[in-house]
N, C-alpha and C. Protein backbone atom coordinates (compact mmCIF):
# COMPACT_ATOMS: atom_id res chain seq x y z
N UNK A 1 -68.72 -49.21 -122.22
CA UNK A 1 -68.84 -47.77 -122.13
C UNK A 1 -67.72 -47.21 -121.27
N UNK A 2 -67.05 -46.22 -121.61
CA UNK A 2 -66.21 -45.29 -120.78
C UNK A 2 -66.55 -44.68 -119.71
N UNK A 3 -66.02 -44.37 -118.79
CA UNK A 3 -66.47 -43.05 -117.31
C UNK A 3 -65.37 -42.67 -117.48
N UNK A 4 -65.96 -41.50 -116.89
CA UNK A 4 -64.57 -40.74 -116.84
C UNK A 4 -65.16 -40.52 -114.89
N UNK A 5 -64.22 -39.59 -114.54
CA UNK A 5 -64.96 -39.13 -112.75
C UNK A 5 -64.45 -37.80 -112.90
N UNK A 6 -65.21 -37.46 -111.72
CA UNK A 6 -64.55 -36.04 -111.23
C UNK A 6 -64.71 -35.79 -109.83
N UNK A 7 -63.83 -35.40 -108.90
CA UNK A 7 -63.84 -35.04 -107.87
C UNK A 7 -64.55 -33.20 -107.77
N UNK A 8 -65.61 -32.82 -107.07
CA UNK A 8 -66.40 -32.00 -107.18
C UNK A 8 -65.24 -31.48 -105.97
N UNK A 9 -64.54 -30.18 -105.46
CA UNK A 9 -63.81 -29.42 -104.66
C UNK A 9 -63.89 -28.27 -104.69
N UNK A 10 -64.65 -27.55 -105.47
CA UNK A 10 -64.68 -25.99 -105.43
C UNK A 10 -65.73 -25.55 -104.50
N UNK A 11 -66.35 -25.82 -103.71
CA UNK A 11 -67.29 -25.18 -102.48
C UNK A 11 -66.34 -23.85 -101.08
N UNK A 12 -66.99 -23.12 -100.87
CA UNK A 12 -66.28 -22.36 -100.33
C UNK A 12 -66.03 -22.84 -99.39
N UNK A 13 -66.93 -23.86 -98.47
CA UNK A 13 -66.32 -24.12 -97.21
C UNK A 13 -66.80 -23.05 -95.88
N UNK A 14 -67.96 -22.30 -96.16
CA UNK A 14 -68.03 -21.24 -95.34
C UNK A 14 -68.69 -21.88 -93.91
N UNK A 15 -69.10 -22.54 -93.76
CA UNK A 15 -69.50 -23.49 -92.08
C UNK A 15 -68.47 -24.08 -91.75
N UNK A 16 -67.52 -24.75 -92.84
CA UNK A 16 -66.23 -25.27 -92.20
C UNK A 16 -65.46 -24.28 -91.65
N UNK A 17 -64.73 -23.31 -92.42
CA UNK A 17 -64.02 -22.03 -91.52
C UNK A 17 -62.99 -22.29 -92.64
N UNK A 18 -63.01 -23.66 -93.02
CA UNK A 18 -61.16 -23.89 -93.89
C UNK A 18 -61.74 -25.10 -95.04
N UNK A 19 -60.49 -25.07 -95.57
CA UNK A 19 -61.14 -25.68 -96.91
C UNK A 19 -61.05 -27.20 -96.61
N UNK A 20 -62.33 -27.98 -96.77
CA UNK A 20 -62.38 -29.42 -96.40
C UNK A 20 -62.09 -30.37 -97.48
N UNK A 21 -61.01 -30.33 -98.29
CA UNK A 21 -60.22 -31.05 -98.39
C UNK A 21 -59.27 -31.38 -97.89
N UNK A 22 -58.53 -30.92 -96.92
CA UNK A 22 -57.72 -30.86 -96.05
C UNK A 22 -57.75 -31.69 -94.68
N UNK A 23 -58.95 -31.49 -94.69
CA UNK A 23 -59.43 -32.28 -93.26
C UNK A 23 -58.88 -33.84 -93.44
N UNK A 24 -58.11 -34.30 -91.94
CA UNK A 24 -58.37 -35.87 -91.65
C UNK A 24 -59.57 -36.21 -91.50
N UNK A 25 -59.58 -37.53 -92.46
CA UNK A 25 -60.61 -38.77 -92.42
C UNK A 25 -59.87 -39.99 -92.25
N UNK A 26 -59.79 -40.30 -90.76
CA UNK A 26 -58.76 -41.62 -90.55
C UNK A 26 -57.56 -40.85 -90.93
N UNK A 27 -56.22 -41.56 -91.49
CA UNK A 27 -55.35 -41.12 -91.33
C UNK A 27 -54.96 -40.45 -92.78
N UNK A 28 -55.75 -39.94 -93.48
CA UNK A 28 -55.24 -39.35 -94.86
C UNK A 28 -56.74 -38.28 -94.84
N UNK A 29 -55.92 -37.20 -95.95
CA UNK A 29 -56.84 -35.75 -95.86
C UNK A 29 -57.90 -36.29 -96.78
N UNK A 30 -59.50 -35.82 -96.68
CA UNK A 30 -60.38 -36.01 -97.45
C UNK A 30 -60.16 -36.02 -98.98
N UNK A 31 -59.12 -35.24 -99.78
CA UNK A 31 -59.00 -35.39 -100.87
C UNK A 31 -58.37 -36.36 -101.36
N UNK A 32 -57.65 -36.91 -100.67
CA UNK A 32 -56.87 -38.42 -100.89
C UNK A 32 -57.49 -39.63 -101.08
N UNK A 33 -58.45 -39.77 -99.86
CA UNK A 33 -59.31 -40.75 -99.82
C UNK A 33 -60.71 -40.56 -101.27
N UNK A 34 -61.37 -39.78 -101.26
CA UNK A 34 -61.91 -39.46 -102.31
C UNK A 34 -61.27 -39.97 -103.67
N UNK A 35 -59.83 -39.55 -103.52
CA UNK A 35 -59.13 -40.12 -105.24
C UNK A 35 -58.58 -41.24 -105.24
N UNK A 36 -58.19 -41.47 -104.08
CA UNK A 36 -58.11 -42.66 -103.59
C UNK A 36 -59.60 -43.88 -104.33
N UNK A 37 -60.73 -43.47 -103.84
CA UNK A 37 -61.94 -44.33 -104.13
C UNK A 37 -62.28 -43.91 -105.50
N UNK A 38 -61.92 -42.97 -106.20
CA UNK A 38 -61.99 -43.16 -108.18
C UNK A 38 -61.62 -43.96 -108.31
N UNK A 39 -60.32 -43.76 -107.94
CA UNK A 39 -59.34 -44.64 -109.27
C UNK A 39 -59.42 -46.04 -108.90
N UNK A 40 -59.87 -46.51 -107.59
CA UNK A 40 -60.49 -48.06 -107.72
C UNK A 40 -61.57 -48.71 -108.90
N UNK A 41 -62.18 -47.66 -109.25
CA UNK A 41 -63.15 -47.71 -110.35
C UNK A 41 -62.74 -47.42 -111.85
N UNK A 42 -61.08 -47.43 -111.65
CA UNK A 42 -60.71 -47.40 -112.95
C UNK A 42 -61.36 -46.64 -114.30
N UNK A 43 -61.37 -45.35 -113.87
CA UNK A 43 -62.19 -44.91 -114.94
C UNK A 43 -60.64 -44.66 -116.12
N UNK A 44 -61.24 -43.96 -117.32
CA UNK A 44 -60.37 -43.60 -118.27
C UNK A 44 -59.54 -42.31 -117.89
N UNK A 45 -60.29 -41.29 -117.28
CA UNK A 45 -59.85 -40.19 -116.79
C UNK A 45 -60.39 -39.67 -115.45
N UNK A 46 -59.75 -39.16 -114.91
CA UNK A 46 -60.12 -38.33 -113.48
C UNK A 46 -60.02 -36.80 -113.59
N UNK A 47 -60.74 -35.91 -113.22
CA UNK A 47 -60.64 -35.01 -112.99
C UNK A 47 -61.12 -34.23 -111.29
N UNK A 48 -60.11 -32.90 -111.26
CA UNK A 48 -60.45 -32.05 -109.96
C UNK A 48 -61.28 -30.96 -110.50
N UNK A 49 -62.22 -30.56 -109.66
CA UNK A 49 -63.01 -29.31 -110.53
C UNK A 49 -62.90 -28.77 -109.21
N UNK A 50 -62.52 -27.34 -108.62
CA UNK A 50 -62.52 -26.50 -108.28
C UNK A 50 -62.65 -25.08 -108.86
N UNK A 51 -62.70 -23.61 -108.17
CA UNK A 51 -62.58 -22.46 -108.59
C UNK A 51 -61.22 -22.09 -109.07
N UNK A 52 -60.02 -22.99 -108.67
CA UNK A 52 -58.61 -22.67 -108.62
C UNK A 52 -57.73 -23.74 -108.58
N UNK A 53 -56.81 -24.03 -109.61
CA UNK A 53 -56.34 -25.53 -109.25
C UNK A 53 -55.34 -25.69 -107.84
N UNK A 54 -56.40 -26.88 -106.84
CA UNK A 54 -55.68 -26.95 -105.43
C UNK A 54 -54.34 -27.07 -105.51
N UNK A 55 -53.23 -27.02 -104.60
CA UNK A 55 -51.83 -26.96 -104.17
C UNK A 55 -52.09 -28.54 -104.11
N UNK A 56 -52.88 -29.66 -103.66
CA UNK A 56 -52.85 -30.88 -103.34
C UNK A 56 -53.06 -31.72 -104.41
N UNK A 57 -53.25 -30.82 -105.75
CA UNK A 57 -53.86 -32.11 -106.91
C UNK A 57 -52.68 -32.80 -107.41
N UNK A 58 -52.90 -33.98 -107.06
CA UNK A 58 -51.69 -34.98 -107.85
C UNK A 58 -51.52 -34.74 -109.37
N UNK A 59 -50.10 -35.00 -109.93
CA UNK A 59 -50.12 -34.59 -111.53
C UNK A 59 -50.49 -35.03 -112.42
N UNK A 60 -51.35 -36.19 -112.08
CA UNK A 60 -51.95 -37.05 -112.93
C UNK A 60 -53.65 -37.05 -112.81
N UNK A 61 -53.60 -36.37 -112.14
CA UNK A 61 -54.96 -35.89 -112.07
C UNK A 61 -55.18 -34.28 -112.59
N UNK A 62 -56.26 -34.31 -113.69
CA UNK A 62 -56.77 -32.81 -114.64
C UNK A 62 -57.20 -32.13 -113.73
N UNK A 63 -57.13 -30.59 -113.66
CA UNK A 63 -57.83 -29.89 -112.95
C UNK A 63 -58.51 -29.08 -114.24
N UNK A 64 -59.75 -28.93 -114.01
CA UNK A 64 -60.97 -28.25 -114.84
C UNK A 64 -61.48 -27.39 -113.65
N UNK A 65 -61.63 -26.12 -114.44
CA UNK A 65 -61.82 -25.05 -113.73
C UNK A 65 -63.27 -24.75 -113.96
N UNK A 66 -64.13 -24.52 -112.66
CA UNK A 66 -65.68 -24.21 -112.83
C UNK A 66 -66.01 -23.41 -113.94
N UNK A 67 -66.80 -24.22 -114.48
CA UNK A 67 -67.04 -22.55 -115.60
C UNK A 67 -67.93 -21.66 -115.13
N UNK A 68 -67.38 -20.59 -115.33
CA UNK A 68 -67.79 -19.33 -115.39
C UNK A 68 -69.31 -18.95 -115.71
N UNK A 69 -70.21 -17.73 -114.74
CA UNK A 69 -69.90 -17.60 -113.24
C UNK A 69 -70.05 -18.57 -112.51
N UNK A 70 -69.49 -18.77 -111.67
CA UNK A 70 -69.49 -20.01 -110.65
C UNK A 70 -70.49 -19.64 -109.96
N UNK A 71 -71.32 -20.99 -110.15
CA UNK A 71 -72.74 -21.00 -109.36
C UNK A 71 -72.30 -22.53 -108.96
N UNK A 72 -71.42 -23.04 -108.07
CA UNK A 72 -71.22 -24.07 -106.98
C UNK A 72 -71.06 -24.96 -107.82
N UNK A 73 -71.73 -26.35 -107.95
CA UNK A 73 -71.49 -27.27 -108.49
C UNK A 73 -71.59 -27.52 -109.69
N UNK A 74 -72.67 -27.04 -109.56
CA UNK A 74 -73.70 -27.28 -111.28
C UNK A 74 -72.37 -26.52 -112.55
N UNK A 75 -71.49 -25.61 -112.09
CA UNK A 75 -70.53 -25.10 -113.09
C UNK A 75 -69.43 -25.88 -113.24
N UNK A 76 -68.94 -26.81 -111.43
CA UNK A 76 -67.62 -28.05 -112.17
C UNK A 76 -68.36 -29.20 -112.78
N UNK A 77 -70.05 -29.61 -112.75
CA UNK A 77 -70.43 -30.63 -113.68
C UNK A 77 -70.09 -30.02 -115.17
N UNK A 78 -70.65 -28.94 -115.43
CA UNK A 78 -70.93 -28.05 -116.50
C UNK A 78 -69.65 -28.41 -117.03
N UNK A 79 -68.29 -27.92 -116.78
CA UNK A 79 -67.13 -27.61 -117.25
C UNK A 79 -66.43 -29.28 -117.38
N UNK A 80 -66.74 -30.19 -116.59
CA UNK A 80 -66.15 -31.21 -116.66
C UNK A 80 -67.04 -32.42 -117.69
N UNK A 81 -68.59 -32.08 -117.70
CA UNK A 81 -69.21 -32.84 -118.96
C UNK A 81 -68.56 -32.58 -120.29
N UNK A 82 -68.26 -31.20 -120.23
CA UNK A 82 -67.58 -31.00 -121.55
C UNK A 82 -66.46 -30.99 -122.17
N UNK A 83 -65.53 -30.98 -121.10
CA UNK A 83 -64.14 -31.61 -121.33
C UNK A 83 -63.74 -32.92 -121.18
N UNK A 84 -64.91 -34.10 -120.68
CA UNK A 84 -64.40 -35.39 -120.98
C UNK A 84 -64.75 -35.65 -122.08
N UNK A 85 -63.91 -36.97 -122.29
CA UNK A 85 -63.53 -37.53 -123.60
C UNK A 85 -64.89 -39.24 -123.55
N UNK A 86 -65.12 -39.00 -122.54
CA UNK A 86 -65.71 -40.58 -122.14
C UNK A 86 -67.29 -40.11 -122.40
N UNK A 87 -67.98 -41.28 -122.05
CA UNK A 87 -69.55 -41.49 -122.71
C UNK A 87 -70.29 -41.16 -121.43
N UNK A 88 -69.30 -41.35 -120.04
CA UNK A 88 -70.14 -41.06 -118.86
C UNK A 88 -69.30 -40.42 -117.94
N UNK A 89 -69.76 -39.84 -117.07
CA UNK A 89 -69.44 -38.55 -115.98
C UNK A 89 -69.49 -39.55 -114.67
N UNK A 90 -69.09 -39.86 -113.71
CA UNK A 90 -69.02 -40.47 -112.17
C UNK A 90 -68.58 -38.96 -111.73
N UNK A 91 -69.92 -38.39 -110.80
CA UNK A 91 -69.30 -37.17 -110.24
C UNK A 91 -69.67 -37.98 -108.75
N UNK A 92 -68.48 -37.15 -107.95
CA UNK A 92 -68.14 -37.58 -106.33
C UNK A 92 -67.57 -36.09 -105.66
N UNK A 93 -68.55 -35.87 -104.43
CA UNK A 93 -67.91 -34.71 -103.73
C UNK A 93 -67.22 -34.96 -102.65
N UNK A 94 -65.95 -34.16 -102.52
CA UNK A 94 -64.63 -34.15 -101.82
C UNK A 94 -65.35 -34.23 -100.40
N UNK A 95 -66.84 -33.81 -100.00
CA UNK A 95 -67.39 -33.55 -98.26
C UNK A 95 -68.26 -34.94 -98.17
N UNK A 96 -67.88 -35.78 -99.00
CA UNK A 96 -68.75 -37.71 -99.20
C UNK A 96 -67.80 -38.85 -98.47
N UNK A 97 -67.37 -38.51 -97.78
CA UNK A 97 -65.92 -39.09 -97.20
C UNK A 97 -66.74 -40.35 -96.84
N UNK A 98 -67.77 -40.82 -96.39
CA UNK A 98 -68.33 -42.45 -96.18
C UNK A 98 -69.03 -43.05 -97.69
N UNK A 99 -69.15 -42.43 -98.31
CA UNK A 99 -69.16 -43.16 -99.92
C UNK A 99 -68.60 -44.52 -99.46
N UNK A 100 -68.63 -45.54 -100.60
CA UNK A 100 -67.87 -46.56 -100.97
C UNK A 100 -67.11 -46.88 -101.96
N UNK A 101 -66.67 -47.88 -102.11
CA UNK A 101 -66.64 -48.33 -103.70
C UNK A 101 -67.66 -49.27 -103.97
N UNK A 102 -68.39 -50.06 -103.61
CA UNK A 102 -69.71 -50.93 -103.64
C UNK A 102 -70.54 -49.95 -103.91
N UNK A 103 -70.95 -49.04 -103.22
CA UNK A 103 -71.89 -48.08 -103.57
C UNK A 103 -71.83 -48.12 -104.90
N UNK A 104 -70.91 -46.88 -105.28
CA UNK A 104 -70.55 -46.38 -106.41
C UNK A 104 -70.69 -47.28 -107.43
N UNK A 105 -70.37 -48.43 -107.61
CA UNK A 105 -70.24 -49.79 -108.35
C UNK A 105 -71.86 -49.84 -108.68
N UNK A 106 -72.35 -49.65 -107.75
CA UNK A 106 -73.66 -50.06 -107.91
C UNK A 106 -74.34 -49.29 -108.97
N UNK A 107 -74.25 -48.05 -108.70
CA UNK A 107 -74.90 -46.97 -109.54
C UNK A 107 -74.37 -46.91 -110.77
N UNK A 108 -72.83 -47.11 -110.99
CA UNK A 108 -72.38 -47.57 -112.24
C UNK A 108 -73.06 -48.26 -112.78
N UNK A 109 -73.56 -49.78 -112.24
CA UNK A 109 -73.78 -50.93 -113.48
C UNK A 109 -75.53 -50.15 -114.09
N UNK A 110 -75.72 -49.37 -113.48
CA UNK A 110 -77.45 -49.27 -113.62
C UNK A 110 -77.48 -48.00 -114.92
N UNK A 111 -76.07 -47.98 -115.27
CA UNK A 111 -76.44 -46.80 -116.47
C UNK A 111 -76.08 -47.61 -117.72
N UNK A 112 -76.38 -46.76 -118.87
CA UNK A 112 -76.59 -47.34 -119.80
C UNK A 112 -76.58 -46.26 -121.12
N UNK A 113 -76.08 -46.77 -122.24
CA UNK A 113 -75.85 -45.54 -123.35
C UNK A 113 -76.99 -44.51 -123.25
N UNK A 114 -76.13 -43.43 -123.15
CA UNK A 114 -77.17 -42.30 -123.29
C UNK A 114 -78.12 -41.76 -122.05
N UNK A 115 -77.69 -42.75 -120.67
CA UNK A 115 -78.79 -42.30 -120.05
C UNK A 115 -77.69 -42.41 -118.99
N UNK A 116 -78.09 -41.69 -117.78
CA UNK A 116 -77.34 -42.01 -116.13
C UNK A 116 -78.07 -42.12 -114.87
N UNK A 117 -77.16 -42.45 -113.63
CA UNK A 117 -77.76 -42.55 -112.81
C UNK A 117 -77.65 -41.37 -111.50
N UNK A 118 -78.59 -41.27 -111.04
CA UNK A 118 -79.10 -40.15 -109.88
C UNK A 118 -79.65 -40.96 -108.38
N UNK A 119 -78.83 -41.54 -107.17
CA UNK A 119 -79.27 -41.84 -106.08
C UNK A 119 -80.18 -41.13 -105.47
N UNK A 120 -81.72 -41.97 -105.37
CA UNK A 120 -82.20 -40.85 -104.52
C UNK A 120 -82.86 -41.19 -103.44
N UNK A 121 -83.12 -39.99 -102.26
CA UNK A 121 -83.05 -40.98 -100.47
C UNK A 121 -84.22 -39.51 -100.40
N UNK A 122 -85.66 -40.76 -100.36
CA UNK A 122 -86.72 -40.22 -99.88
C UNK A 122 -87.16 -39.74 -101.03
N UNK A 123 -87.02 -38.60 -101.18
CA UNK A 123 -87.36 -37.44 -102.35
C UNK A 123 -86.53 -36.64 -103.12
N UNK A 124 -85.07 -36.37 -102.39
CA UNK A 124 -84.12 -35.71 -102.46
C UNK A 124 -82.91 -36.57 -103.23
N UNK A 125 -82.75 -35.83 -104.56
CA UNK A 125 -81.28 -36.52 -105.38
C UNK A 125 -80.33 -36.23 -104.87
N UNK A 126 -79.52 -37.18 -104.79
CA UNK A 126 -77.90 -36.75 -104.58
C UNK A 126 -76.98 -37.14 -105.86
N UNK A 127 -76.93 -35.56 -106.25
CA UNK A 127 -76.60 -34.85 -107.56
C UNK A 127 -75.01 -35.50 -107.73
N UNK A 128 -74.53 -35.08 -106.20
CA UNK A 128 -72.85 -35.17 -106.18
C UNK A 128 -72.33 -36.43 -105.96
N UNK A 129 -73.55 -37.39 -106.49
CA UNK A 129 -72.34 -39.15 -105.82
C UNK A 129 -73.29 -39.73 -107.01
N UNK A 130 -73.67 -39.05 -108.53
CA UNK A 130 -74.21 -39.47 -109.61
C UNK A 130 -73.50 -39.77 -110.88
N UNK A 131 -74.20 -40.38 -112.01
CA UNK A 131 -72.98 -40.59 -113.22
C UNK A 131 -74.38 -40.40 -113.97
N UNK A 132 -73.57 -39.29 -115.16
CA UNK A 132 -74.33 -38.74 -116.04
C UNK A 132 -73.90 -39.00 -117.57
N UNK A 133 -74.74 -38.89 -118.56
CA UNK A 133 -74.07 -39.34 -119.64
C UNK A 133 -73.97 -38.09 -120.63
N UNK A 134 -73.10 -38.37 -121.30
CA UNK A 134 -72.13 -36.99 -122.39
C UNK A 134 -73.02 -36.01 -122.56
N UNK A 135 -74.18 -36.15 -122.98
CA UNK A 135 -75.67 -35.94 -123.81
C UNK A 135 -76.06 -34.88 -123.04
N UNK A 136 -75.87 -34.92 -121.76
CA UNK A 136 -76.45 -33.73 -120.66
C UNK A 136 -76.06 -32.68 -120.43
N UNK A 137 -74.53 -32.21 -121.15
CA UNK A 137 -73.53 -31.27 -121.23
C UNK A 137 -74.03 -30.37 -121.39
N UNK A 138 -75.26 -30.17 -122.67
CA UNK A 138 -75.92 -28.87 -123.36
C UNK A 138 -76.57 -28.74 -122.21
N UNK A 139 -77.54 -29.48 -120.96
CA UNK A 139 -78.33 -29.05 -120.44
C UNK A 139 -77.77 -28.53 -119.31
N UNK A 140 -76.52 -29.08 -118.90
CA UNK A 140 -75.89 -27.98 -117.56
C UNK A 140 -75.24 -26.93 -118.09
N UNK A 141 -74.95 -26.69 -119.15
CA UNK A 141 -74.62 -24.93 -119.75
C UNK A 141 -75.47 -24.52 -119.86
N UNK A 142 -76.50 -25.10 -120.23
CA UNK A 142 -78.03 -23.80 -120.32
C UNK A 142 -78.66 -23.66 -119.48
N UNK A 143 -78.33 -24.54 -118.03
CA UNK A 143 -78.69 -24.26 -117.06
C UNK A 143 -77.65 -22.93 -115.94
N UNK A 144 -76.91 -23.03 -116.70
CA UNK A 144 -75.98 -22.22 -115.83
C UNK A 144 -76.03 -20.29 -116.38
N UNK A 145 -76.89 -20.55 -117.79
CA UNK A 145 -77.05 -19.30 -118.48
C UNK A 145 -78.16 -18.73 -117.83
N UNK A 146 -79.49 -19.55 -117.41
CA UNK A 146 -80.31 -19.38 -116.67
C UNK A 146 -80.54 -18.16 -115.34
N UNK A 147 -81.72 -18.65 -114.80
CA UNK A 147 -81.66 -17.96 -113.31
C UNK A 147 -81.49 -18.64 -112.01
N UNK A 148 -81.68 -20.41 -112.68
CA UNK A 148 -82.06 -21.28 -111.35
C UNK A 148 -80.71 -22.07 -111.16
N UNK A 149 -80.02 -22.18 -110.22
CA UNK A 149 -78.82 -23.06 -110.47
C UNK A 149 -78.64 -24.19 -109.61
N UNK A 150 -80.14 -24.73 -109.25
CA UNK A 150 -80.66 -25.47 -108.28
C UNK A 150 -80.10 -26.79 -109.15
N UNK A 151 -79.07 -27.97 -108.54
CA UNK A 151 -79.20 -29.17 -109.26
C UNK A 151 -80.21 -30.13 -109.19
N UNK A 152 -81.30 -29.25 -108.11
CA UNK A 152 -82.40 -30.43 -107.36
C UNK A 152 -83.02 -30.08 -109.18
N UNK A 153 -83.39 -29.47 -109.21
CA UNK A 153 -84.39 -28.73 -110.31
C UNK A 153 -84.02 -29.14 -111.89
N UNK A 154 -82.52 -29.61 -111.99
CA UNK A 154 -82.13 -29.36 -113.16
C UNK A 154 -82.28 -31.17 -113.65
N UNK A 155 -81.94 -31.87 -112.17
CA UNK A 155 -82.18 -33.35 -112.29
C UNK A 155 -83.08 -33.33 -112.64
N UNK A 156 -83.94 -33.31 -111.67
CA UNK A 156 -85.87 -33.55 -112.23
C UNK A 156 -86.10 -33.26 -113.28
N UNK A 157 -86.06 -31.96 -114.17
CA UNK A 157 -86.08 -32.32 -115.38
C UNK A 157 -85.18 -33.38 -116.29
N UNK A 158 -84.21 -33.47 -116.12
CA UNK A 158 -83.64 -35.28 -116.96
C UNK A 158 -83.86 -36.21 -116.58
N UNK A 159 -84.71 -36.38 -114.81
CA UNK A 159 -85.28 -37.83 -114.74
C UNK A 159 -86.70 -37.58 -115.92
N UNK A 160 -86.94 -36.70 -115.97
CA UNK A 160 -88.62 -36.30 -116.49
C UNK A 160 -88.35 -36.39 -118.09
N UNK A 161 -87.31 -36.21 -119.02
CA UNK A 161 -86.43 -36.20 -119.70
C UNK A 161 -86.51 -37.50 -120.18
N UNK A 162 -85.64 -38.94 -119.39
CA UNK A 162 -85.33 -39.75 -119.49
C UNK A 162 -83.93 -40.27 -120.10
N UNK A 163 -83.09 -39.08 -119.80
CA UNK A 163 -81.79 -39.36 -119.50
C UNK A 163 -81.09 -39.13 -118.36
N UNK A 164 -81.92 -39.62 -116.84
CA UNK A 164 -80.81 -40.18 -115.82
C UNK A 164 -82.10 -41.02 -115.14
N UNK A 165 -81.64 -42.05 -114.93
CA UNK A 165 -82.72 -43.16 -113.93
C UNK A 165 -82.79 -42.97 -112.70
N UNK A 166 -83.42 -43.15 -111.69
CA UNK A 166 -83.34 -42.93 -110.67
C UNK A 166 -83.22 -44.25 -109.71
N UNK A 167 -82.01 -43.92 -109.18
CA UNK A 167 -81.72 -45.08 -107.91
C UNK A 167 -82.08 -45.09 -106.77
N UNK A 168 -83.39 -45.86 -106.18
CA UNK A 168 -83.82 -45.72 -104.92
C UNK A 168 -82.68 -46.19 -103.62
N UNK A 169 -82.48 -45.38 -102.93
CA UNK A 169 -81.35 -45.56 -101.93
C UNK A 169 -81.23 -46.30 -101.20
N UNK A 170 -81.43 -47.51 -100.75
CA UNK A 170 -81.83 -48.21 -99.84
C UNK A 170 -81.23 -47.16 -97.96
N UNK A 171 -82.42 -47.61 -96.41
CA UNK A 171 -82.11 -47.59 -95.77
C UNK A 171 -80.26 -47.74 -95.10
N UNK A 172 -80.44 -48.67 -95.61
CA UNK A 172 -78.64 -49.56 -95.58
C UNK A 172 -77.82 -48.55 -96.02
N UNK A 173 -78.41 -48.30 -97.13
CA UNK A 173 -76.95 -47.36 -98.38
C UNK A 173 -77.11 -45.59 -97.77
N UNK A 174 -77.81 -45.07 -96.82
CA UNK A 174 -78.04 -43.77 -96.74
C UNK A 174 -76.56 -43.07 -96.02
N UNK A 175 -76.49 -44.14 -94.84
CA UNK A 175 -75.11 -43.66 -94.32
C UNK A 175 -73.72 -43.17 -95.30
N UNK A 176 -73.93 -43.92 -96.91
CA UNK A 176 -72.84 -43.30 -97.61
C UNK A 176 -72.72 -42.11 -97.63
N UNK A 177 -74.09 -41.42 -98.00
CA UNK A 177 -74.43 -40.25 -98.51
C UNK A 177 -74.36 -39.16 -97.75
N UNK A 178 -73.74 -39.00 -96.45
CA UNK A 178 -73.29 -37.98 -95.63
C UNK A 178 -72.22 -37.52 -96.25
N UNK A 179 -72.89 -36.02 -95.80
CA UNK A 179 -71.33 -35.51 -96.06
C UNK A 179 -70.96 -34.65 -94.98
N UNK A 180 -70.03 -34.47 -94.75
CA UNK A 180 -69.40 -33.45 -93.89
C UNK A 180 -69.06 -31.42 -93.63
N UNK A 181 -70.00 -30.88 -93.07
CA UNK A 181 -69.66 -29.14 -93.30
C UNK A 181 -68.91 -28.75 -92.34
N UNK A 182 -68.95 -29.41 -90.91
CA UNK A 182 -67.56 -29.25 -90.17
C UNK A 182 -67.05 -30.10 -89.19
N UNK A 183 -66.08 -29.73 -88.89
CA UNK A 183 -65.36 -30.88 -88.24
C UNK A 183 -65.69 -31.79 -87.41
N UNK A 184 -67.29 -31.40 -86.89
CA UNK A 184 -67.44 -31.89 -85.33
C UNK A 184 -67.88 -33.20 -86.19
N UNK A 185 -68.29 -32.67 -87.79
CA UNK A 185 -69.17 -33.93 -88.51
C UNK A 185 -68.53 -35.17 -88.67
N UNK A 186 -66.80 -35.09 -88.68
CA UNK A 186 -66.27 -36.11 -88.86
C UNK A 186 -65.99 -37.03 -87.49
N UNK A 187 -66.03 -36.82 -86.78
CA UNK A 187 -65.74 -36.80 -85.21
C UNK A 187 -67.41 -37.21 -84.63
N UNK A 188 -68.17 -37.18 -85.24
CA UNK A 188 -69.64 -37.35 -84.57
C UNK A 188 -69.94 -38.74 -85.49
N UNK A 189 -69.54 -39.13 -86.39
CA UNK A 189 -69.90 -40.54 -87.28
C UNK A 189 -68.81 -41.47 -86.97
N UNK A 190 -69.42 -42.73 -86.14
CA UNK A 190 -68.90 -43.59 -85.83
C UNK A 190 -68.66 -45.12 -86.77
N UNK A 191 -69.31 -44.19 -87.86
CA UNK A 191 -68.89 -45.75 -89.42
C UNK A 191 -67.75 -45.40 -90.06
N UNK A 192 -67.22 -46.81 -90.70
CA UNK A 192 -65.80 -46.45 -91.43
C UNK A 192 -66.12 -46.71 -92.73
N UNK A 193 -65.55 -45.89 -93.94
CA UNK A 193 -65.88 -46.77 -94.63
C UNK A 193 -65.25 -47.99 -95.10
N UNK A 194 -66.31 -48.85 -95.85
CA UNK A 194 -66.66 -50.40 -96.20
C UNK A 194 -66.22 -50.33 -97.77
């Protein structure tokens, strides 16, 4: 089966003050490291989904523009399910800076035609470090036509569905799943990533 990825970057950033792709993580800006950890996973294609294509996107990397109206994430899944060419989606957000590649690996092997995977810690999915399959495209545009643009809400119905599985997170694996809203956050976590 194909993946394609996408780096999730269009968030305003309004607790940060500035746009956190930019930010050092160790010695390279969060968006580096992030594309940096795709393309270890060799997908077929990569994409950037922001509101605006960044000044930092390398040229070999697509920029797909949120679709329209931008309601946060759920519009660069929306816009980027439907412009890949591949059977599966690896979405990763640019504020996941302790992700892995083991992680990620992991949740990869657990999908399967037609269906994807959704990490989840406690009760709560984490929408933005998931891989979804082609099939779900119709359901994040009609979710975005909607009123609710909750991705908690839109998962649960495709785990309920039975096109995305759910990956229980282990204790161990939770530290990936931070993400960062401001600076003190990078500076207050004393793990590297593994």
């Amino acid at each position: 089966m194909k993946i394609a990825a996408v780096l999730l970057a269009g968030g305003e950033s309004r607790r940060m003050g500035r746009d956190k792709a930019t930010l050092l993580f160790g010695e390279k800006p969060l968006w580096k490291n992030q594309l940096d950890l795709l393309r270890k996973l060799r997908p077929s294609e990569i994409f950037v989904s922001a509101r605006t294509d960044p000044s930092w996107r390398p040229a070999d990397i697509q920029f797909v523009a949120d679709a329209e109206p931008s309601r946060g994430p759920l519009s660069g899944m929306a816009a980027s399910l439907t412009r890949m060419r591949s059977n599966h989606l690896l979405a990763l957000a640019i504020d996941m800076p302790f992700m892995s590649e083991q992680c990620l690996r992991r949740i990869c092997r657990k999908m399967e035609h037609g269906r994807g995977v959704v990490p989840i810690i406690e009760d709560r999915a984490e929408p933005l470090s998931a891989v979804y399959p082609a099939e779900v495209a119709a359901d994040f545009c009609a979710a975005l036509k909607g009123t609710d643009f909750s991705l908690q809400a839109l998962i649960k119905k495709l785990v309920q569905a039975g096109t995305l599985y759910i990956y229980p997170v282990t204790k161990d694996e939770e530290r990936f799943y931070r993400n960062v809203n401001r600076e003190t956050d990078l500076s207050s976590f004393s793990e590297k990533r593994r």
